[in-house]
C-alpha atoms as a PDB file:
ATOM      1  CA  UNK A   1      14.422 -10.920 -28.645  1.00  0.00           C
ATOM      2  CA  UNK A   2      12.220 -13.562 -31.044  1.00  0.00           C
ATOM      3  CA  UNK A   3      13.231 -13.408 -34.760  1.00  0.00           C
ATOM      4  CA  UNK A   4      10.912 -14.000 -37.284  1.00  0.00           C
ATOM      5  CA  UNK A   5      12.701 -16.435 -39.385  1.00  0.00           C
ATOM      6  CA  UNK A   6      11.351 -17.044 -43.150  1.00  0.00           C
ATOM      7  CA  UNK A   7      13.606 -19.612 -45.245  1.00  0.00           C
ATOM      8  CA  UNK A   8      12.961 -22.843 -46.953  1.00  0.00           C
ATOM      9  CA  UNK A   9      16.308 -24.135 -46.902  1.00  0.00           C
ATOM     10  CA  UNK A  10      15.915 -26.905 -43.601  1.00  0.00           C
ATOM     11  CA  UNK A  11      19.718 -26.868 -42.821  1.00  0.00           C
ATOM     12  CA  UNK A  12      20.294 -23.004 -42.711  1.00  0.00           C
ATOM     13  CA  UNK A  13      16.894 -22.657 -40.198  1.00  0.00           C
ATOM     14  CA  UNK A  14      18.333 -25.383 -38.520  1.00  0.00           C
ATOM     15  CA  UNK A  15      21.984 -23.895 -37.984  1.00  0.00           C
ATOM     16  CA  UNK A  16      20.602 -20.078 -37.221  1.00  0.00           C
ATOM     17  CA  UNK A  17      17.896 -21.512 -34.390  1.00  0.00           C
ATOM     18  CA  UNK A  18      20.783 -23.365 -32.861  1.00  0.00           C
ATOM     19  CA  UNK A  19      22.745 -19.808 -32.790  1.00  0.00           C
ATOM     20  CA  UNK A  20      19.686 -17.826 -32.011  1.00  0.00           C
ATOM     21  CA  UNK A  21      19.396 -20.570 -28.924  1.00  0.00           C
ATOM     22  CA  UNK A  22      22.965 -20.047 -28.002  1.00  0.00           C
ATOM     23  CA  UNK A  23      22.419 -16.266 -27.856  1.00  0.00           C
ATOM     24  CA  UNK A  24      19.177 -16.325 -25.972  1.00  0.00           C
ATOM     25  CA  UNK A  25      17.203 -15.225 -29.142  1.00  0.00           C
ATOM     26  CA  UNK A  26      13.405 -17.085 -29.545  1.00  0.00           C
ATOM     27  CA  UNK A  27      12.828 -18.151 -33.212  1.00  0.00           C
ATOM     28  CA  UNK A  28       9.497 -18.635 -35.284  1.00  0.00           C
ATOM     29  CA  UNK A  29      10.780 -20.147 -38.418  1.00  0.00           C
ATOM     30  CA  UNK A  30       8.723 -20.125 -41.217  1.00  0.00           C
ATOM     31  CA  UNK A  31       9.600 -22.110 -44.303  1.00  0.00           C
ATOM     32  CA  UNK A  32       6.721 -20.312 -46.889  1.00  0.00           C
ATOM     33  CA  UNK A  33       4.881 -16.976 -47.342  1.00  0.00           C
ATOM     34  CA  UNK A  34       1.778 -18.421 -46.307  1.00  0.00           C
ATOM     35  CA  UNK A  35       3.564 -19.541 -42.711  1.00  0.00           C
ATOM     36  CA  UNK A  36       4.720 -16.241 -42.499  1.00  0.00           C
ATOM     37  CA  UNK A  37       1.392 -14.847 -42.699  1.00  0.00           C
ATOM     38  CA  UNK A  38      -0.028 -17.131 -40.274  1.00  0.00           C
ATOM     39  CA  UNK A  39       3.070 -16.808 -37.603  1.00  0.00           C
ATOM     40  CA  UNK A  40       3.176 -13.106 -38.162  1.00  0.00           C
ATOM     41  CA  UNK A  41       0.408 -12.248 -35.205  1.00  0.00           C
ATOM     42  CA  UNK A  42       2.834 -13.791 -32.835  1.00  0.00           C
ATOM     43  CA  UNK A  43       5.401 -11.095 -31.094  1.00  0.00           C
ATOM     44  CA  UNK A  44       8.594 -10.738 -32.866  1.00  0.00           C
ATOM     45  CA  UNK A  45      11.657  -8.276 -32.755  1.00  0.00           C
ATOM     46  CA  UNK A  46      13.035  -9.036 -35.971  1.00  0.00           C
ATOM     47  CA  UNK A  47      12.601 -10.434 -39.517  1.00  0.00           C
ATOM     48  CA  UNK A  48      14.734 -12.228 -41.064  1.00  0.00           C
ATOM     49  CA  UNK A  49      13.983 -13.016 -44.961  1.00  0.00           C
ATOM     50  CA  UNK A  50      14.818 -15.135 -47.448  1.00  0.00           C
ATOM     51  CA  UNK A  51      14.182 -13.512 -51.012  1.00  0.00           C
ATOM     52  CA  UNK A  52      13.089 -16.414 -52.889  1.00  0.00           C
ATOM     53  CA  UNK A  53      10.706 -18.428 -51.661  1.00  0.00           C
ATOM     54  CA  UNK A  54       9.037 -21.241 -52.511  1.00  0.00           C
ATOM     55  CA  UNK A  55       5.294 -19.611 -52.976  1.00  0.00           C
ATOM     56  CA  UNK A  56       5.947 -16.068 -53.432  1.00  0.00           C
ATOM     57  CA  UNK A  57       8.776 -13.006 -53.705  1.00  0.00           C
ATOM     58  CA  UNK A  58      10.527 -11.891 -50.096  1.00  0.00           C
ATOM     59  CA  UNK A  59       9.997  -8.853 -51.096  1.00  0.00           C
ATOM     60  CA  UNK A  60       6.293  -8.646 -51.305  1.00  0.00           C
ATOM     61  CA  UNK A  61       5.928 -10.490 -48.441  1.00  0.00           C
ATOM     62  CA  UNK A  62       8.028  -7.990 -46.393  1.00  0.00           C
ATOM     63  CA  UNK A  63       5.347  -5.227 -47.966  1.00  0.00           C
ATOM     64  CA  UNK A  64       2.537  -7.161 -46.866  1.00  0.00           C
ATOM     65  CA  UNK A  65       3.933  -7.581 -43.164  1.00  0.00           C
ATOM     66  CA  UNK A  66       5.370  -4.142 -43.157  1.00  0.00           C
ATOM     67  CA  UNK A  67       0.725  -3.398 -42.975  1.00  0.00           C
ATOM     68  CA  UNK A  68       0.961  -4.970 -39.582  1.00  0.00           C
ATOM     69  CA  UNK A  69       4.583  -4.366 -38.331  1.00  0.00           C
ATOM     70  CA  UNK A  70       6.996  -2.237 -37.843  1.00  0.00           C
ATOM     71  CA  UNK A  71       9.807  -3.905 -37.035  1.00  0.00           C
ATOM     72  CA  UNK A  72      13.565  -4.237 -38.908  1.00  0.00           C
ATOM     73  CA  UNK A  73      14.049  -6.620 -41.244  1.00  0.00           C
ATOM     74  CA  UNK A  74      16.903  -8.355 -42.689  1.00  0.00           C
ATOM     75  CA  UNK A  75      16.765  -9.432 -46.259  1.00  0.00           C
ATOM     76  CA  UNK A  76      18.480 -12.913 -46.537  1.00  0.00           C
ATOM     77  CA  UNK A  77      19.408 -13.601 -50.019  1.00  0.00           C
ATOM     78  CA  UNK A  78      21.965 -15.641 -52.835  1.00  0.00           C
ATOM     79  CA  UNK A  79      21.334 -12.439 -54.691  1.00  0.00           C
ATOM     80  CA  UNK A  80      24.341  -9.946 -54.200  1.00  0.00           C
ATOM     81  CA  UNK A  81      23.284  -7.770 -57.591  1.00  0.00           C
ATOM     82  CA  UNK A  82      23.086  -4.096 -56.669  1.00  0.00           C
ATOM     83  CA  UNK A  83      19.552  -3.901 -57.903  1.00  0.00           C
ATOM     84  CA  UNK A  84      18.556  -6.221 -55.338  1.00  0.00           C
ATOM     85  CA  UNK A  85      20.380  -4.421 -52.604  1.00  0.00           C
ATOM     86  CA  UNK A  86      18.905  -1.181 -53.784  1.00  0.00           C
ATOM     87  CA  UNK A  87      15.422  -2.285 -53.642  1.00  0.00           C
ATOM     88  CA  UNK A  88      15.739  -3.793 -50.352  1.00  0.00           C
ATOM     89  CA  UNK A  89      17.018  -0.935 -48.647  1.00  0.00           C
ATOM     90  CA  UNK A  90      14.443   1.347 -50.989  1.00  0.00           C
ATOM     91  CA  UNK A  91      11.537  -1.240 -49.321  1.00  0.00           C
ATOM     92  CA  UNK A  92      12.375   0.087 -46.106  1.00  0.00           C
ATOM     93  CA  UNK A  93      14.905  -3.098 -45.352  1.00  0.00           C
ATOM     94  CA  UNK A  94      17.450  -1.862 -42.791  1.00  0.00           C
ATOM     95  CA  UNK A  95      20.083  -4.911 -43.742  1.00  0.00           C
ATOM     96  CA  UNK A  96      21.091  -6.963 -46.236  1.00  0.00           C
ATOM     97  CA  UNK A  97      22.981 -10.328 -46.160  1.00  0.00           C
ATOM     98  CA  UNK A  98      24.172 -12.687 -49.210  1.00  0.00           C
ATOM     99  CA  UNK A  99      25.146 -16.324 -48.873  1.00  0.00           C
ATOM    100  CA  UNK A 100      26.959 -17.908 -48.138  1.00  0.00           C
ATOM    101  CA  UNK A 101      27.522 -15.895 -44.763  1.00  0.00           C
ATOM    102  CA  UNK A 102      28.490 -17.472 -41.372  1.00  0.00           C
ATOM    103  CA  UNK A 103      26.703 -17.069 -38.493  1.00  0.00           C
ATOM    104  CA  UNK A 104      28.862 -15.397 -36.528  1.00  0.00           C
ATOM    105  CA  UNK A 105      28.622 -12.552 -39.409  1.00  0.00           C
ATOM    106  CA  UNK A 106      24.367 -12.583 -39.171  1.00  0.00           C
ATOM    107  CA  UNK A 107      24.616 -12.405 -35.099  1.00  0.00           C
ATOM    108  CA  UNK A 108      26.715  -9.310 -35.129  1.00  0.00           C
ATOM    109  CA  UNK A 109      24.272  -7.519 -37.520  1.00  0.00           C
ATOM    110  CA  UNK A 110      21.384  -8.644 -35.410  1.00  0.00           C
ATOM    111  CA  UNK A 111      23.433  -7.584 -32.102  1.00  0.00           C
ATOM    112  CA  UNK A 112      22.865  -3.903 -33.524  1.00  0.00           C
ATOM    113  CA  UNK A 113      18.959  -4.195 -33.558  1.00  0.00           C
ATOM    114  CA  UNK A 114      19.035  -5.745 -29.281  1.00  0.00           C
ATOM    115  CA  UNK A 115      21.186  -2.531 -28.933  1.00  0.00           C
ATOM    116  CA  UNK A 116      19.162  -0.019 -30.649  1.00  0.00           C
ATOM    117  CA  UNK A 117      16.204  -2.340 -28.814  1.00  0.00           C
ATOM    118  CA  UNK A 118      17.232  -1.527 -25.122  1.00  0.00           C
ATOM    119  CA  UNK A 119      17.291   2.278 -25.589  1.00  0.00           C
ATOM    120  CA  UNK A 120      13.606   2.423 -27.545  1.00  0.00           C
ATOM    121  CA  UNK A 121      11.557   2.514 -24.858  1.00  0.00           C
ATOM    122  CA  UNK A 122       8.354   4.137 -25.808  1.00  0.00           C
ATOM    123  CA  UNK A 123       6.606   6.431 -22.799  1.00  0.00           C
ATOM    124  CA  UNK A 124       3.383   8.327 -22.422  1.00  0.00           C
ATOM    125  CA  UNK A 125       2.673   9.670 -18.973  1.00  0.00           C
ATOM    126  CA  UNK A 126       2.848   6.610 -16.538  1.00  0.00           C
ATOM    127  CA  UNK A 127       2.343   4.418 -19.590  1.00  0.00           C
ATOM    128  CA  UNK A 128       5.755   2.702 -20.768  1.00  0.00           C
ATOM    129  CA  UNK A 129       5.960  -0.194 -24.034  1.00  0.00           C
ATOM    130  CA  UNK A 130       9.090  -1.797 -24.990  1.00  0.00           C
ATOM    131  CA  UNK A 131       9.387  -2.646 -27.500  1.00  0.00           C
ATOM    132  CA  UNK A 132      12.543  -5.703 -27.819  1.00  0.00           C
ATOM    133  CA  UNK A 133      10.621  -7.728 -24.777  1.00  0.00           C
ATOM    134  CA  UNK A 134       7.022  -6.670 -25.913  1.00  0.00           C
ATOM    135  CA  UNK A 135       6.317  -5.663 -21.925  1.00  0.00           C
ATOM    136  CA  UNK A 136       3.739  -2.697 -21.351  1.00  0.00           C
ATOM    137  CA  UNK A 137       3.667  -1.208 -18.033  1.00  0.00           C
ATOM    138  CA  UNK A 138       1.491   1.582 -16.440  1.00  0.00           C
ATOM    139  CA  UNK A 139       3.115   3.099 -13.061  1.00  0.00           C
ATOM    140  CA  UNK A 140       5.686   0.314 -13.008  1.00  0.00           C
ATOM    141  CA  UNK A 141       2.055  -2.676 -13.073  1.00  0.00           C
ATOM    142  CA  UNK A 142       2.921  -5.037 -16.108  1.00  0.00           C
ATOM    143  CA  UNK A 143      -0.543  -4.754 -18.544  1.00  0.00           C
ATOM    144  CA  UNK A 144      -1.860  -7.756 -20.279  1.00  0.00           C
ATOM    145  CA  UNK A 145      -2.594  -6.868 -23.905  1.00  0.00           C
ATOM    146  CA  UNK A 146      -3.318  -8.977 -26.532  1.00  0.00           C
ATOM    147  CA  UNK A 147      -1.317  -9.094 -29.741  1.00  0.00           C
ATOM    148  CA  UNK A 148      -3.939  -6.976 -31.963  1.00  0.00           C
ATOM    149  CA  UNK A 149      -4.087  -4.621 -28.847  1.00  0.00           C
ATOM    150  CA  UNK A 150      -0.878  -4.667 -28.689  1.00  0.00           C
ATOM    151  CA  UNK A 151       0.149  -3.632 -32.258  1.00  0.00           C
ATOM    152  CA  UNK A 152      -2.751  -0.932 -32.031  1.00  0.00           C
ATOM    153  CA  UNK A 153      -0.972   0.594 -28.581  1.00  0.00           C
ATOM    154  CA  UNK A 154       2.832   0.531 -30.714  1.00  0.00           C
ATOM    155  CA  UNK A 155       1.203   2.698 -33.293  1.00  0.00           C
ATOM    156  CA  UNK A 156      -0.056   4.563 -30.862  1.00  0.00           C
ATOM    157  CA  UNK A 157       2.501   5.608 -29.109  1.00  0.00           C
ATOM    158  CA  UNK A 158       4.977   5.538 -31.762  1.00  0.00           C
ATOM    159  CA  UNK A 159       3.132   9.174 -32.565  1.00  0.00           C
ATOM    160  CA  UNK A 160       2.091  10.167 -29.472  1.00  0.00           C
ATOM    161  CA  UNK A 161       0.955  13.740 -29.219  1.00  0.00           C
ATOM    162  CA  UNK A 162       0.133  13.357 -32.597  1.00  0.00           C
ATOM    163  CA  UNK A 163      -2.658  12.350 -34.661  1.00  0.00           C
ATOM    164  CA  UNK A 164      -3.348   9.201 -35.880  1.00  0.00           C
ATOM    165  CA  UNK A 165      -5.926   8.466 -38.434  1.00  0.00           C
ATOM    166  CA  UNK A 166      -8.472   5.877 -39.015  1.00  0.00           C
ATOM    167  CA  UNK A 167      -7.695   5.296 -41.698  1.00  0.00           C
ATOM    168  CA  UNK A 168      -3.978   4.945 -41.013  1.00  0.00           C
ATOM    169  CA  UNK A 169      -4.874   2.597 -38.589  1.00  0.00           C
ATOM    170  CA  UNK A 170      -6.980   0.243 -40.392  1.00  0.00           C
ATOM    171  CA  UNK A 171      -4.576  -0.087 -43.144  1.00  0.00           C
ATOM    172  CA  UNK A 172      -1.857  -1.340 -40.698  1.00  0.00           C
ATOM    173  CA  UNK A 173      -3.103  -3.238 -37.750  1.00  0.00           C
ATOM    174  CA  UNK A 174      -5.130  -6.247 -39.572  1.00  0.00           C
ATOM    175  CA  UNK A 175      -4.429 -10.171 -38.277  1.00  0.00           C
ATOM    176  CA  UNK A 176      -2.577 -11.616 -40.936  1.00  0.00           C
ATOM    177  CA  UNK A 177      -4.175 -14.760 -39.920  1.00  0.00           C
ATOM    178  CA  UNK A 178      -7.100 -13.624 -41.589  1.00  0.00           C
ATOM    179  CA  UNK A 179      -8.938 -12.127 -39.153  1.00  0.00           C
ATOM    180  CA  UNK A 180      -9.407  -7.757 -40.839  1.00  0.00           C
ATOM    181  CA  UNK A 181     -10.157  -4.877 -38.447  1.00  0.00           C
ATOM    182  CA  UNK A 182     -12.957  -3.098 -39.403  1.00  0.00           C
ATOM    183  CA  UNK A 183     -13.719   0.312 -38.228  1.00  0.00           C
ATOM    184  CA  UNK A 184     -16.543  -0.783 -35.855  1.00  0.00           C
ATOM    185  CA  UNK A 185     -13.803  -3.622 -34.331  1.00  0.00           C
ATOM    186  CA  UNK A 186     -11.114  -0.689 -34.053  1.00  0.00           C
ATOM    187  CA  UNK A 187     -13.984   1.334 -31.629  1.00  0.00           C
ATOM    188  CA  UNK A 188     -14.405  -1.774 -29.680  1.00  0.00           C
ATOM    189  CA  UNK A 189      -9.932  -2.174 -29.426  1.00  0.00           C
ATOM    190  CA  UNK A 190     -10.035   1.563 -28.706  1.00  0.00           C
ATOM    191  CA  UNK A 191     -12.526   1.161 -25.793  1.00  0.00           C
ATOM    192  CA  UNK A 192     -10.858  -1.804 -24.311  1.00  0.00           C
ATOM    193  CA  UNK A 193      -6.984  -0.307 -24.309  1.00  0.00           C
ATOM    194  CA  UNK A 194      -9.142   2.749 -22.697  1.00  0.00           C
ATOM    195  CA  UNK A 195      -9.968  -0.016 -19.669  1.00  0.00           C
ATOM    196  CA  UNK A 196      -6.723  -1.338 -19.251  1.00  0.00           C
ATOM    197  CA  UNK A 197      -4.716   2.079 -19.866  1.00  0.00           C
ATOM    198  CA  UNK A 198      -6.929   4.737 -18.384  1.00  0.00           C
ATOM    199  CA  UNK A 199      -9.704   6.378 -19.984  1.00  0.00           C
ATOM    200  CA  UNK A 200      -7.752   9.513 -20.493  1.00  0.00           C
ATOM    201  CA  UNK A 201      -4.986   7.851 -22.083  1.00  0.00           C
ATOM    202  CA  UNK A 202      -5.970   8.001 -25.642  1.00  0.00           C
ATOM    203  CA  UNK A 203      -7.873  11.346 -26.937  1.00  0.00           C
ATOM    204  CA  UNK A 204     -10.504  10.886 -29.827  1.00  0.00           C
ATOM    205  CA  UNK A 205     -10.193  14.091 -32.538  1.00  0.00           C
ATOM    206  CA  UNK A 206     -14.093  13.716 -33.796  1.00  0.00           C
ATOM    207  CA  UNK A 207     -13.438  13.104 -37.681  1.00  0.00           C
ATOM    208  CA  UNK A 208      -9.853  12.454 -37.926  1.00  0.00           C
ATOM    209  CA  UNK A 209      -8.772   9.303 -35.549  1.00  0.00           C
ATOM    210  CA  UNK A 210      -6.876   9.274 -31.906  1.00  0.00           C
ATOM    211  CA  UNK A 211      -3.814  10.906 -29.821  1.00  0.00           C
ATOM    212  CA  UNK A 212      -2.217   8.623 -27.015  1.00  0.00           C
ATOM    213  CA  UNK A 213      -1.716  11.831 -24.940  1.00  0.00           C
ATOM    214  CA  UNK A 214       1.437  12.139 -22.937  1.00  0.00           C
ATOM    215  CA  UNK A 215       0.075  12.609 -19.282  1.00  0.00           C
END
């Protein structure tokens, strides 16, 4: 599992990578909203993050990655008023944590998302993502994907046998980096997971957007 760590305090990223470390957990630690943007089109698991930042509001940045990401997140906070709480869960936050908190506490709340990690494997015929190590397979042969192809193939097959739009797509998988997916780029990511998938893999619906198909 990698955890995508954004909090400004030094001594609190340093204490939680040493405990990630001990637990076998990868950490990208981001001390702004502006790292987090530009760390956010690596892999991660899990988000971890602070409220108040130096450059911007936690939770607007957790609105802005939720575009490109659908993974838990973990709101990290000196806050404890409900209102807070309440709009973090109401954002689509799945935890909450005040401080001061030891990190025994934090590790047993992220033990619950490795859990719920191992039994999410996504599968579509011979096709197979997980999504806690980030591995795609097809017949049991690991596929190399990169990271936009790779968020493009989750959303994918997060609906598969349904329909996903265009438009649904292009307001989601963008590089935060800077990098936007047009809908001429999207045809040309389309085509490419076609190559390494199979070209019957994913179905184009002519004026609506694509079905991973589950053969």
């Amino acid at each position: 599992m990698t955890i995508l760590l954004i909090e400004d305090d030094r001594k609190i990223t340093e204490a939680l990578q040493l405990a990630f470390a001990a637990e076998g957990y990868g950490c990208i630690p981001c001390r702004t909203c502006a790292e987090a943007y530009e760390k956010a089109s690596e892999p991660f698991d899990l988000m971890i993050i602070d409220i108040t930042l130096p450059d911007g509001n936690g939770f607007e940045l957790f609105e802005e990655l939720k575009r490109c990401t659908a993974v838990p997140a973990i709101f990290l906070t000196a806050k404890d008023d409900e209102d807070s709480i309440v709009k973090g869960f109401r954002l689509g936050g799945e935890d909450y944590i005040t401080k001061p908190f030891s990190a025994r506490e934090l590790m047993a709340r992220i033990g619950r998302f490795t859990r719920r990690g191992k039994e999410s494997i996504l599968r579509a015929g011979e096709i197979e993502l997980n999504p806690d190590t980030h591995i795609v397979t097809k017949g049991n042969t690991p596929v190399e994907l990169t990271a936009l192809e790779y968020k493009l193939l989750l959303m994918l097959m997060q609906n598969t046998g349904s329909i996903v739009t265009r438009e649904a797509i292009l307001e989601r998988i963008w590089d935060l980096a800077g990098k936007y997916v047009n809908d001429n780029t999207l045809t040309v990511y389309i085509s490419k997971l076609r190559t390494k998938l199979g070209q019957d893999s994913i179905r184009t619906v002519k004026g609506l957007g694509y079905k991973m198909e589950d053969i």
